[in-house]
C-alpha atoms as a PDB file:
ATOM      1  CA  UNK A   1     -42.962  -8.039 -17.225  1.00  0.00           C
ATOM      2  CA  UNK A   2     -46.029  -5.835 -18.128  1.00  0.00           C
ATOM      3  CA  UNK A   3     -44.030  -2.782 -18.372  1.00  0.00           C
ATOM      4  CA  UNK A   4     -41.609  -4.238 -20.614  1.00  0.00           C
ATOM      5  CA  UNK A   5     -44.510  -5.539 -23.119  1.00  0.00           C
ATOM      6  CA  UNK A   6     -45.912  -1.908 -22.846  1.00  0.00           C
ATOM      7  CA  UNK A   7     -42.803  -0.491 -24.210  1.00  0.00           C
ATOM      8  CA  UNK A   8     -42.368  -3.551 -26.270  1.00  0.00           C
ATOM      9  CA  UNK A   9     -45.642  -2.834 -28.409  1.00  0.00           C
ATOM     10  CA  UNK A  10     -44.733   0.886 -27.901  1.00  0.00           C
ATOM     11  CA  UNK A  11     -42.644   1.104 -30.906  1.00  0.00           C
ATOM     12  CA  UNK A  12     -45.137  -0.331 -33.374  1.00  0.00           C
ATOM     13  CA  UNK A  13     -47.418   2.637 -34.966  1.00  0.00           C
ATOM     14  CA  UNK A  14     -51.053   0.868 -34.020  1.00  0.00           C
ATOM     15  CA  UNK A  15     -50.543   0.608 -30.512  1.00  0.00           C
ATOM     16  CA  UNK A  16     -49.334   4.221 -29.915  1.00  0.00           C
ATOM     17  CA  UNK A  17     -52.833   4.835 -31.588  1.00  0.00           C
ATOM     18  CA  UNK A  18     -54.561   2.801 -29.893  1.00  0.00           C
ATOM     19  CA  UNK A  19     -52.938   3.226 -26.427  1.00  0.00           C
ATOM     20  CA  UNK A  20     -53.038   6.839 -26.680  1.00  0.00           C
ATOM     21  CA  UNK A  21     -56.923   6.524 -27.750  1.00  0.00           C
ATOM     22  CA  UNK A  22     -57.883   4.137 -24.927  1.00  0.00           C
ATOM     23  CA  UNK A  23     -56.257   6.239 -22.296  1.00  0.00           C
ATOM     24  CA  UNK A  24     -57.522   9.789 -22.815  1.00  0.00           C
ATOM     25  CA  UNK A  25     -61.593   7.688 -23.602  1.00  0.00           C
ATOM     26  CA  UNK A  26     -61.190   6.062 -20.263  1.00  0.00           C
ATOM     27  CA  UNK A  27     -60.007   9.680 -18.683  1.00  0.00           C
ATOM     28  CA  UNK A  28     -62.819  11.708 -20.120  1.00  0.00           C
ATOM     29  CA  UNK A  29     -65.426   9.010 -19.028  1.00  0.00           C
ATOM     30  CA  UNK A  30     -64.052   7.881 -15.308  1.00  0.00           C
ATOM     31  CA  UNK A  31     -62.650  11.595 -14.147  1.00  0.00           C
ATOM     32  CA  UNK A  32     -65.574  14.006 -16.127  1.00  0.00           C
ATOM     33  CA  UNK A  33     -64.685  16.649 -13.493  1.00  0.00           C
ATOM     34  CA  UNK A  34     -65.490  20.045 -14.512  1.00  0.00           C
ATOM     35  CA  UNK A  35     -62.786  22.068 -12.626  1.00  0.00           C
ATOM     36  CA  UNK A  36     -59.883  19.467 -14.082  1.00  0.00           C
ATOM     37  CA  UNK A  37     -59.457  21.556 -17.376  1.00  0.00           C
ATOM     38  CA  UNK A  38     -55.678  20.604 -18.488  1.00  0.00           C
ATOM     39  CA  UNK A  39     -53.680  17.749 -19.195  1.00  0.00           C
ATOM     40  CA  UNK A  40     -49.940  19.464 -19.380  1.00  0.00           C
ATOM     41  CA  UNK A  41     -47.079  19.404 -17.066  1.00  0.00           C
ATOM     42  CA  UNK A  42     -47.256  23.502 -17.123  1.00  0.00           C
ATOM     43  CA  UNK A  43     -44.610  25.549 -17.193  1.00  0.00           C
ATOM     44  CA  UNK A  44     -43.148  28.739 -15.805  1.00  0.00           C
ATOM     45  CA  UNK A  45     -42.344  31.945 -17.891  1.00  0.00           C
ATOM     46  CA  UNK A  46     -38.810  33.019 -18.653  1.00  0.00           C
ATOM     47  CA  UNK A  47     -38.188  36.679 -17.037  1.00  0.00           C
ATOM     48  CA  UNK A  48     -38.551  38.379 -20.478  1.00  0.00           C
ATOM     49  CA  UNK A  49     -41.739  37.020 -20.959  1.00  0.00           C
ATOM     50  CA  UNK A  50     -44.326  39.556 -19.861  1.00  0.00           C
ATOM     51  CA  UNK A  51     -46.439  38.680 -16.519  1.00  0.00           C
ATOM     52  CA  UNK A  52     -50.148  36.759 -17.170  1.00  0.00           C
ATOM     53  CA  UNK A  53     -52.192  37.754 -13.959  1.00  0.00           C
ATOM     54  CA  UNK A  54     -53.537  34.612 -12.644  1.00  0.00           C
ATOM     55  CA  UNK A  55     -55.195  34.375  -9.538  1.00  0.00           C
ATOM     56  CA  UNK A  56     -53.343  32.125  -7.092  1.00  0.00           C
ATOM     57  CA  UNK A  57     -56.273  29.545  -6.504  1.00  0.00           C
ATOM     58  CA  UNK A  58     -55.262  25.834  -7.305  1.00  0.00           C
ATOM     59  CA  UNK A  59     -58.474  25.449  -9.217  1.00  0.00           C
ATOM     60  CA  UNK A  60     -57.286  27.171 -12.239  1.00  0.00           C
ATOM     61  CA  UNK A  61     -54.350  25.410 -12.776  1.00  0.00           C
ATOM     62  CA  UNK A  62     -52.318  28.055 -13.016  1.00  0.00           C
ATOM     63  CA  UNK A  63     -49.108  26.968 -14.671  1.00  0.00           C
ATOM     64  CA  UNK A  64     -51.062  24.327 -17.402  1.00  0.00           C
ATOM     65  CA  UNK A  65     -52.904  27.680 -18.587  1.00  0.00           C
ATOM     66  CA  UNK A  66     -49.056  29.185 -18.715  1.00  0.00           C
ATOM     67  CA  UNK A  67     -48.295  26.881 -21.478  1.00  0.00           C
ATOM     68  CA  UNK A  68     -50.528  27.585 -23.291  1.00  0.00           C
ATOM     69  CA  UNK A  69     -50.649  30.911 -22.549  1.00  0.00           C
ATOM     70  CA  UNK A  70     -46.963  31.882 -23.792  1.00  0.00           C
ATOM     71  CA  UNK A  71     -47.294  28.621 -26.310  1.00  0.00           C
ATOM     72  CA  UNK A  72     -49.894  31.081 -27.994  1.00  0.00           C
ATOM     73  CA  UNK A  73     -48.252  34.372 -27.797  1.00  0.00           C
ATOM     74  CA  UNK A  74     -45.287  32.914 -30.518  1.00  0.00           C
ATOM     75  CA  UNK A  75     -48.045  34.011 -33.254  1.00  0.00           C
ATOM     76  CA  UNK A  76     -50.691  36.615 -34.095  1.00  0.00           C
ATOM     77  CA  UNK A  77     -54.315  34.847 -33.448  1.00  0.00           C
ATOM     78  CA  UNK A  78     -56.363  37.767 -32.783  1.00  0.00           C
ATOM     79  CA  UNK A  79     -59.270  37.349 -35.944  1.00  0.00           C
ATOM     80  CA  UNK A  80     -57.172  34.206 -36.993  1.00  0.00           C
ATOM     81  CA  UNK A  81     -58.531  30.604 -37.720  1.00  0.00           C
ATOM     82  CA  UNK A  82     -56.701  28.417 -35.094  1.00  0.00           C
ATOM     83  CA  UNK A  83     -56.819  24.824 -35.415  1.00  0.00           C
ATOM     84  CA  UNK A  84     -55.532  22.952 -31.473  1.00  0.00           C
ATOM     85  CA  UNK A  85     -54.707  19.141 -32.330  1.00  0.00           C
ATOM     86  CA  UNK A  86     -54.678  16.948 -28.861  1.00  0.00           C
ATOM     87  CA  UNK A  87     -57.263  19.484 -27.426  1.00  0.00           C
ATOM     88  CA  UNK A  88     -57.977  17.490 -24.616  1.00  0.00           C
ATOM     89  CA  UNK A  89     -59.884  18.272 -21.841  1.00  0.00           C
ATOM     90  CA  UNK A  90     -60.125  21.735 -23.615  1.00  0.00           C
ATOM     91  CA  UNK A  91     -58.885  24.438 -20.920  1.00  0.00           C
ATOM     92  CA  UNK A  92     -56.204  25.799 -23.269  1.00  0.00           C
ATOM     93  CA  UNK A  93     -58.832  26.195 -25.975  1.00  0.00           C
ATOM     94  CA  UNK A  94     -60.798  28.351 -23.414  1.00  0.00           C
ATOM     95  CA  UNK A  95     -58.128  30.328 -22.671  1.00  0.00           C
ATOM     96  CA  UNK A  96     -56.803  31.136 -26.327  1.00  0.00           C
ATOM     97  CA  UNK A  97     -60.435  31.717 -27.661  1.00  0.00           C
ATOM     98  CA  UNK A  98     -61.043  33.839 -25.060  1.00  0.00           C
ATOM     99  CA  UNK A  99     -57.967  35.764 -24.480  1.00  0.00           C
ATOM    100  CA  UNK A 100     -56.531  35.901 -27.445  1.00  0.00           C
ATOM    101  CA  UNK A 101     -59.677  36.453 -29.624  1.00  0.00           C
ATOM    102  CA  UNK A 102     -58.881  34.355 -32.825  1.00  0.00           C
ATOM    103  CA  UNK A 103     -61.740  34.163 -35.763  1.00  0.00           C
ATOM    104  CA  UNK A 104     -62.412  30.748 -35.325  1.00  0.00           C
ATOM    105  CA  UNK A 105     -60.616  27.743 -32.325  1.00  0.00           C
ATOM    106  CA  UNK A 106     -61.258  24.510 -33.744  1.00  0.00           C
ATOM    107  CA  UNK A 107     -59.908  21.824 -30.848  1.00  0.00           C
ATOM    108  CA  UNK A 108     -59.598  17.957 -32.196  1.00  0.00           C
ATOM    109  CA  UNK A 109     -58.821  15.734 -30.212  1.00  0.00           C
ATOM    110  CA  UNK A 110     -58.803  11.554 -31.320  1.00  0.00           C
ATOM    111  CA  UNK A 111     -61.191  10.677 -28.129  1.00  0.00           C
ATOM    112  CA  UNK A 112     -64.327  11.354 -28.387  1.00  0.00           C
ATOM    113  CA  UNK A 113     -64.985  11.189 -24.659  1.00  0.00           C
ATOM    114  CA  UNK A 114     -62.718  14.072 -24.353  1.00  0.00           C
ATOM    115  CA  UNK A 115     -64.545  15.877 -27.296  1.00  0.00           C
ATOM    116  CA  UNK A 116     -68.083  15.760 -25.684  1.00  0.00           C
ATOM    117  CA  UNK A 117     -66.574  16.676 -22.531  1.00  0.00           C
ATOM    118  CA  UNK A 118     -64.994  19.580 -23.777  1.00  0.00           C
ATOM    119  CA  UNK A 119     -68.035  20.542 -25.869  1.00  0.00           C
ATOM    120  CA  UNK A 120     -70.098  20.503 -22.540  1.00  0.00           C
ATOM    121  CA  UNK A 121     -67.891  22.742 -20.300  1.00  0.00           C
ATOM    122  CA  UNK A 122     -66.193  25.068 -22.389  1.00  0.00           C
ATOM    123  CA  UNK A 123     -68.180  28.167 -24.276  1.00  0.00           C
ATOM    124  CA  UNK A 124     -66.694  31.108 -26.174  1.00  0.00           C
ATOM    125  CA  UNK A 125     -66.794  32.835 -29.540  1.00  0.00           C
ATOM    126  CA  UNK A 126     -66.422  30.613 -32.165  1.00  0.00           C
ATOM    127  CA  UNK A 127     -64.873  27.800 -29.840  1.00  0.00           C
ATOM    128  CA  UNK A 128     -65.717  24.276 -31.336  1.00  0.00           C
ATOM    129  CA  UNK A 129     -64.519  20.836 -30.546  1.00  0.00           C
ATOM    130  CA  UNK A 130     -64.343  17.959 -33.087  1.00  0.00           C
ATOM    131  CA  UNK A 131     -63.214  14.037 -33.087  1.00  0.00           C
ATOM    132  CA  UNK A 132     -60.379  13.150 -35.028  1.00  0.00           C
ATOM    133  CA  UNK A 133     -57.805  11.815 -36.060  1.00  0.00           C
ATOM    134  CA  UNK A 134     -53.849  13.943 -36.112  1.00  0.00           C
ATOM    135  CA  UNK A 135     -52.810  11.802 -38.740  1.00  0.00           C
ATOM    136  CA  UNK A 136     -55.854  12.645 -41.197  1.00  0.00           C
ATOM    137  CA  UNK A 137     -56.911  16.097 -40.155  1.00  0.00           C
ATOM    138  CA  UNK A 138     -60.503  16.247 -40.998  1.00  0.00           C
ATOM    139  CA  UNK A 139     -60.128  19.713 -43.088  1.00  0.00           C
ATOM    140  CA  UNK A 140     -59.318  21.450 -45.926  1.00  0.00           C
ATOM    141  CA  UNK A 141     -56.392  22.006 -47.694  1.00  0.00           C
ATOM    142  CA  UNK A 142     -54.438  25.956 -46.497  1.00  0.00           C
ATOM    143  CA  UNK A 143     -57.483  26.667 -44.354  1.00  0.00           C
ATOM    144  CA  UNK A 144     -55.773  27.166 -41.027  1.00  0.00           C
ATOM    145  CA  UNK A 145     -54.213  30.226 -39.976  1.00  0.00           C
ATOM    146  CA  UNK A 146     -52.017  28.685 -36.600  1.00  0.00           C
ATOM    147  CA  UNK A 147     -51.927  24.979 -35.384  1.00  0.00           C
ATOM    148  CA  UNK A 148     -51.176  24.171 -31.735  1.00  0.00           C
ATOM    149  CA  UNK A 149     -49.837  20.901 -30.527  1.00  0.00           C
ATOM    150  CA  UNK A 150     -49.788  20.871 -26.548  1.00  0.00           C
ATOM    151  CA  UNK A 151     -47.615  17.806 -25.264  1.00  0.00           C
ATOM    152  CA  UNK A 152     -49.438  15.778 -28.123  1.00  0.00           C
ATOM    153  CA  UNK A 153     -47.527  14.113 -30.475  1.00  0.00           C
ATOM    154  CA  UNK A 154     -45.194  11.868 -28.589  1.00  0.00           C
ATOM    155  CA  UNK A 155     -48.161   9.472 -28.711  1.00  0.00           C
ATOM    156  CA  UNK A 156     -49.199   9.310 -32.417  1.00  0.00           C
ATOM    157  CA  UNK A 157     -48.303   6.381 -34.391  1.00  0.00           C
ATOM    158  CA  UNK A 158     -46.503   8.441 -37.244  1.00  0.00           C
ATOM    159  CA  UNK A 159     -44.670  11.846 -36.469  1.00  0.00           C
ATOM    160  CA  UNK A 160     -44.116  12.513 -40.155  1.00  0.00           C
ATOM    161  CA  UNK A 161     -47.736  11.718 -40.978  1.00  0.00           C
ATOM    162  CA  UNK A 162     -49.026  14.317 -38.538  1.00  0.00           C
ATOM    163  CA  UNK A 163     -46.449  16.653 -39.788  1.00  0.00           C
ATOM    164  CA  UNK A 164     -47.370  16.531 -43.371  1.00  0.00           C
ATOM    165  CA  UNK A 165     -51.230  17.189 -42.651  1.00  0.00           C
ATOM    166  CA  UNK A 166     -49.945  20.111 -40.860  1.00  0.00           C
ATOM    167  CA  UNK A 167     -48.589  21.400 -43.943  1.00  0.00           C
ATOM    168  CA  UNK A 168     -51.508  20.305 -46.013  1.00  0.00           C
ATOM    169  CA  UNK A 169     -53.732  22.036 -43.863  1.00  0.00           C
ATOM    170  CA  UNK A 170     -51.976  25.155 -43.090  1.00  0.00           C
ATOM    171  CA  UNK A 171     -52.388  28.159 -45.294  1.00  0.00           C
ATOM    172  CA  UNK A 172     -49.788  29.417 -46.641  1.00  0.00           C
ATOM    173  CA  UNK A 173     -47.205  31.947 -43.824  1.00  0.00           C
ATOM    174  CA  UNK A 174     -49.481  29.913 -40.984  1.00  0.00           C
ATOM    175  CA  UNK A 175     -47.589  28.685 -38.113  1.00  0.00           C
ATOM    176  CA  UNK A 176     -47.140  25.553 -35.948  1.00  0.00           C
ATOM    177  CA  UNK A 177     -46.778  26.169 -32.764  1.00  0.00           C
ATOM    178  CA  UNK A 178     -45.269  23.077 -30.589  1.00  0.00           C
ATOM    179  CA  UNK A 179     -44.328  21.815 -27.217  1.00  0.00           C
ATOM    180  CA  UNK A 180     -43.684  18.256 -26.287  1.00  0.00           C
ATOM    181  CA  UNK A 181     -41.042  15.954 -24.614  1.00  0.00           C
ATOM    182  CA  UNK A 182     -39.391  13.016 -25.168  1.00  0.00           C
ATOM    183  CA  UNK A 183     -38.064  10.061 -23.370  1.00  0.00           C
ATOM    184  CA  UNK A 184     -34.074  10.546 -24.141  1.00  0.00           C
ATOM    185  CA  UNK A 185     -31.782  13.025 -25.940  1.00  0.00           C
ATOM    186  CA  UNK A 186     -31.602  10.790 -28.543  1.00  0.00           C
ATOM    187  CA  UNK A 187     -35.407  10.282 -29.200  1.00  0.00           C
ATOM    188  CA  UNK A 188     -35.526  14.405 -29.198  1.00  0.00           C
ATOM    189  CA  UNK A 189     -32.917  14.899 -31.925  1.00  0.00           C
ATOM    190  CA  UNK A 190     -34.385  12.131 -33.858  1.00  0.00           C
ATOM    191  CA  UNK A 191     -37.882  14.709 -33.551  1.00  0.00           C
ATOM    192  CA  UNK A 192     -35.899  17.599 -34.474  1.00  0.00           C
ATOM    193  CA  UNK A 193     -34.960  16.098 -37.584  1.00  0.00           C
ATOM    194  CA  UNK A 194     -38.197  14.852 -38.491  1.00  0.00           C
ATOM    195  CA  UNK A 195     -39.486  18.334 -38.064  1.00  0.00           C
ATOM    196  CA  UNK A 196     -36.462  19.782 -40.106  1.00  0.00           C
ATOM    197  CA  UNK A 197     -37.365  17.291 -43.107  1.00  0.00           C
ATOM    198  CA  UNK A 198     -41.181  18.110 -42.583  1.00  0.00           C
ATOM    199  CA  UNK A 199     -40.964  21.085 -45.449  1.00  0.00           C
ATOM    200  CA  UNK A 200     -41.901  24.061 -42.487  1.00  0.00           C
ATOM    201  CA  UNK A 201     -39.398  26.352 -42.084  1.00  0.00           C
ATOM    202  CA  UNK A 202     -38.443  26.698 -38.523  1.00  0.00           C
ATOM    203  CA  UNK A 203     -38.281  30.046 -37.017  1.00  0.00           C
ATOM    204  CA  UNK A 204     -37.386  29.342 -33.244  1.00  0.00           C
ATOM    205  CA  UNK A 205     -36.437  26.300 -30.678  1.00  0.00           C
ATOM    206  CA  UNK A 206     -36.346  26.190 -27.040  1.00  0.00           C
ATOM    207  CA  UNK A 207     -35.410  24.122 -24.317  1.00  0.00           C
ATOM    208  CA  UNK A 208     -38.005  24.844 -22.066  1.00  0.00           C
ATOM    209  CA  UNK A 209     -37.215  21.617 -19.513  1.00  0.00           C
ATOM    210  CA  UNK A 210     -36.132  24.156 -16.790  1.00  0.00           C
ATOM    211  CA  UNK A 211     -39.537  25.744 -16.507  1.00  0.00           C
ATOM    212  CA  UNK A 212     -41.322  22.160 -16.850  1.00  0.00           C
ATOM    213  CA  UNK A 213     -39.789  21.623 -13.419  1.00  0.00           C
ATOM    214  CA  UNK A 214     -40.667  24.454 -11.657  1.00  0.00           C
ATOM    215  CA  UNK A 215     -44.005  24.420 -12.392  1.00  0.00           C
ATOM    216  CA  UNK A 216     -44.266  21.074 -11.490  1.00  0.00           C
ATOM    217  CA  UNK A 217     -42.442  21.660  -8.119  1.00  0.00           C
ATOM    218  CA  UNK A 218     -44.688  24.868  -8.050  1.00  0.00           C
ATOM    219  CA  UNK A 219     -48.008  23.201  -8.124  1.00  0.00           C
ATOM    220  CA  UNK A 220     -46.858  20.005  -6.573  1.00  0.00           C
ATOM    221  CA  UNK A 221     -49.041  19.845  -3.395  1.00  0.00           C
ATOM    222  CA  UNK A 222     -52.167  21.245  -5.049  1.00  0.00           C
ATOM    223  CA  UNK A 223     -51.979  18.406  -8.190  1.00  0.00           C
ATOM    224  CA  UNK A 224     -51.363  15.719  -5.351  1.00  0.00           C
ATOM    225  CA  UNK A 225     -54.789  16.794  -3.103  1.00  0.00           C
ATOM    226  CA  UNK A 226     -56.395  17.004  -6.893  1.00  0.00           C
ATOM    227  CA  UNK A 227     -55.574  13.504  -7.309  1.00  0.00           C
ATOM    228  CA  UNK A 228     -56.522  12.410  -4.169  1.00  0.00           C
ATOM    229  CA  UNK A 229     -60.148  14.277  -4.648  1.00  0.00           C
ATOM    230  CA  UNK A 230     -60.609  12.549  -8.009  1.00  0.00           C
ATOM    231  CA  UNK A 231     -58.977   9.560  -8.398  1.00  0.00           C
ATOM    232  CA  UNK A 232     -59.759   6.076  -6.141  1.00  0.00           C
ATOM    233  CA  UNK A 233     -57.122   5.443  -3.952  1.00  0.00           C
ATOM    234  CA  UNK A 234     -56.310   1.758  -5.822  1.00  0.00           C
ATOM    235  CA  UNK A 235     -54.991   3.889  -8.558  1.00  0.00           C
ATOM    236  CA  UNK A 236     -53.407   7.188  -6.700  1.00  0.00           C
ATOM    237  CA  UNK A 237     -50.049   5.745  -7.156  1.00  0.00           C
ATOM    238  CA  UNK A 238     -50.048   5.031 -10.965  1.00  0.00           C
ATOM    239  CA  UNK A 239     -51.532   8.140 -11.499  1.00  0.00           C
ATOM    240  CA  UNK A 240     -49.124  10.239  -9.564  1.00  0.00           C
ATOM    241  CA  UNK A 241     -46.816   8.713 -12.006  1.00  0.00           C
ATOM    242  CA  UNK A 242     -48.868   9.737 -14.861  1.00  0.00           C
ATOM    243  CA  UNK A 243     -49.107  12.985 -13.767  1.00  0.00           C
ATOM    244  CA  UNK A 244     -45.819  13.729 -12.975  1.00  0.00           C
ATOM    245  CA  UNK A 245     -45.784  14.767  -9.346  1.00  0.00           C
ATOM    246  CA  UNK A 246     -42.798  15.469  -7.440  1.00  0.00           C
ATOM    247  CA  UNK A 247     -40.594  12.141  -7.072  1.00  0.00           C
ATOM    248  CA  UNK A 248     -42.410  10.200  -9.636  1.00  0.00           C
ATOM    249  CA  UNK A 249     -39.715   8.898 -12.705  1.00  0.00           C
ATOM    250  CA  UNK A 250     -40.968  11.554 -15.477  1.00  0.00           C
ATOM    251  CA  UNK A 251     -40.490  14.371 -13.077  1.00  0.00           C
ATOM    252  CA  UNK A 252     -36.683  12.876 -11.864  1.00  0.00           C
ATOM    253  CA  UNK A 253     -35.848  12.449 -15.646  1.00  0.00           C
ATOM    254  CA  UNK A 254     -36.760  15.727 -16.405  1.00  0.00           C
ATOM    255  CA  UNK A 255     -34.865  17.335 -13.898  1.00  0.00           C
ATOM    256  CA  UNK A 256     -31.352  15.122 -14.265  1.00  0.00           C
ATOM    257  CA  UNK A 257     -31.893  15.976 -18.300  1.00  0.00           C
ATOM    258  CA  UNK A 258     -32.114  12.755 -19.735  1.00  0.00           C
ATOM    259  CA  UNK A 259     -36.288  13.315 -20.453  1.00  0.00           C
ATOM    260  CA  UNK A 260     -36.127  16.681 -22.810  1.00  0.00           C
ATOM    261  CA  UNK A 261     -38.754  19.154 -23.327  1.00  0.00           C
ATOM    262  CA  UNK A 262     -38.641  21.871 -25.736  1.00  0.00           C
ATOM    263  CA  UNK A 263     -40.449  24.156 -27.565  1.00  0.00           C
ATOM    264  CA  UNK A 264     -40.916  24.885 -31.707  1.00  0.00           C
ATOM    265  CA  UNK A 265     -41.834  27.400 -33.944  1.00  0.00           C
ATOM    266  CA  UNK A 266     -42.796  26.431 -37.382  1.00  0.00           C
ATOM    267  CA  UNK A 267     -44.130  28.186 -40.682  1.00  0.00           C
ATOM    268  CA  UNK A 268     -45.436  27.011 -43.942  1.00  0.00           C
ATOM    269  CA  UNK A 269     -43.573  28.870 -46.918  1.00  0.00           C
END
């Protein structure tokens, strides 16, 4: 009966706000661990992507910093101003700012739990986190460079919103770079089209629900003994869930194809 409230009150704008709010305050507050730096199901490269070295040690989270990682490497960021909205925990911010060496790495994220979190553990060269909102982006008009959107946006109220501050706030040739899921085939194509009628031009789509699963078979055993390390045992169950582990119902509708993942290029003309 809960369940089917939850998805009940799911398709009504507020609650997507507010559920998506509550969840990622009461995550930054209850789990403030300072080795737990991503939020993504990761993802494994395709074999004409070129090799990231990554030590082997469960710690880093090896195949969340791969999505970002090759996310990233769709657009030229080096002396860029990069914009991340649904920064989160702020690992892939680290990464990017570091690695990839862009101007400026602005991560926003709509809890501020998350935000002072973020702000606390992660340092780098003009690396800054900020509360707000993905719906009303709190910046200029054509000031951005590149947006990234990590496995964000299936929780906002309003798609299209989000999409048209993206093109308010993107200069003019600046990309969006995008990877998310959704919960059917049908729900994906309905995206697709919202992203088509957006006004960005898209340069590339991918299904990238393949390497979803293998990194999430990949890292399976390490993400379980995380959650057993961090979480009370009450609430190990829901969370594997959550997270996705091996067996749970997002990782068994990924892999039959009914729970789609994919990947997006976008630019502002």
């Amino acid at each position: 009966m809960i369940k089917f409230i939850i998805q009940t009150f799911k398709r009504f704008a507020w609650f997507k706000r507010f559920n998506a709010k509550v969840t990622y305050e009461l995550l930054a507050k209850n789990i403030p661990a300072e080795d737990w730096h991503f939020m993504n199901y990761g993802y494994t490269p395709n074999i004409d992507e070129p090799l990231l070295a990554v030590p082997n040690d469960p710690k880093i989270q090896k195949y969340s910093l791969q999505m970002y990682h090759y996310l990233a490497a769709k657009a030229e960021l080096t002396g860029k101003h990069v914009l991340e909205i649904g920064s989160g925990r702020g690992g892939g911010a680290k990464h990017i700012a570091t690695y990839y060496k862009p101007a400026s790495y602005i991560g926003l994220d709509i809890a501020s739990s998350a935000v002072v979190l973020a702000n606390k553990i992660h340092h780098a060269t003009g690396l800054s986190f900020i509360q707000g909102s993905a719906e009303k982006i709190p910046l200029p008009d054509s000031s951005i460079d590149v947006i990234l959107n990590v496995e964000s946006c299936h929780g906002y109220g309003n798609v299209d919103t989000f999409l048209s501050e993206v093109k308010r706030v993107l200069k003019p040739e600046g990309k969006l770079l995008l990877v998310d899921f959704r919960n059917s085939r049908e729900n994906m194509i309905l995206f697709q089209n919202q992203l088509k009628k957006s006004g960005l031009q898209q340069l590339s789509q991918e299904d990238i629900t393949p390497n979803v699963v293998q990194s999430i078979e990949a890292e399976d055993e390490s993400k379980k003994e995380r959650i057993k390390k961090l979480i009370p045992a009450r609430w190990q169950k829901l969370f594997n869930e959550f997270a996705g582990v091996v067996g749970s119902t997002f990782y068994e509708t990924l892999k039959n194809g009914t729970r789609p993942y994919y990947r997006f290029v976008l630019v502002k003309k």
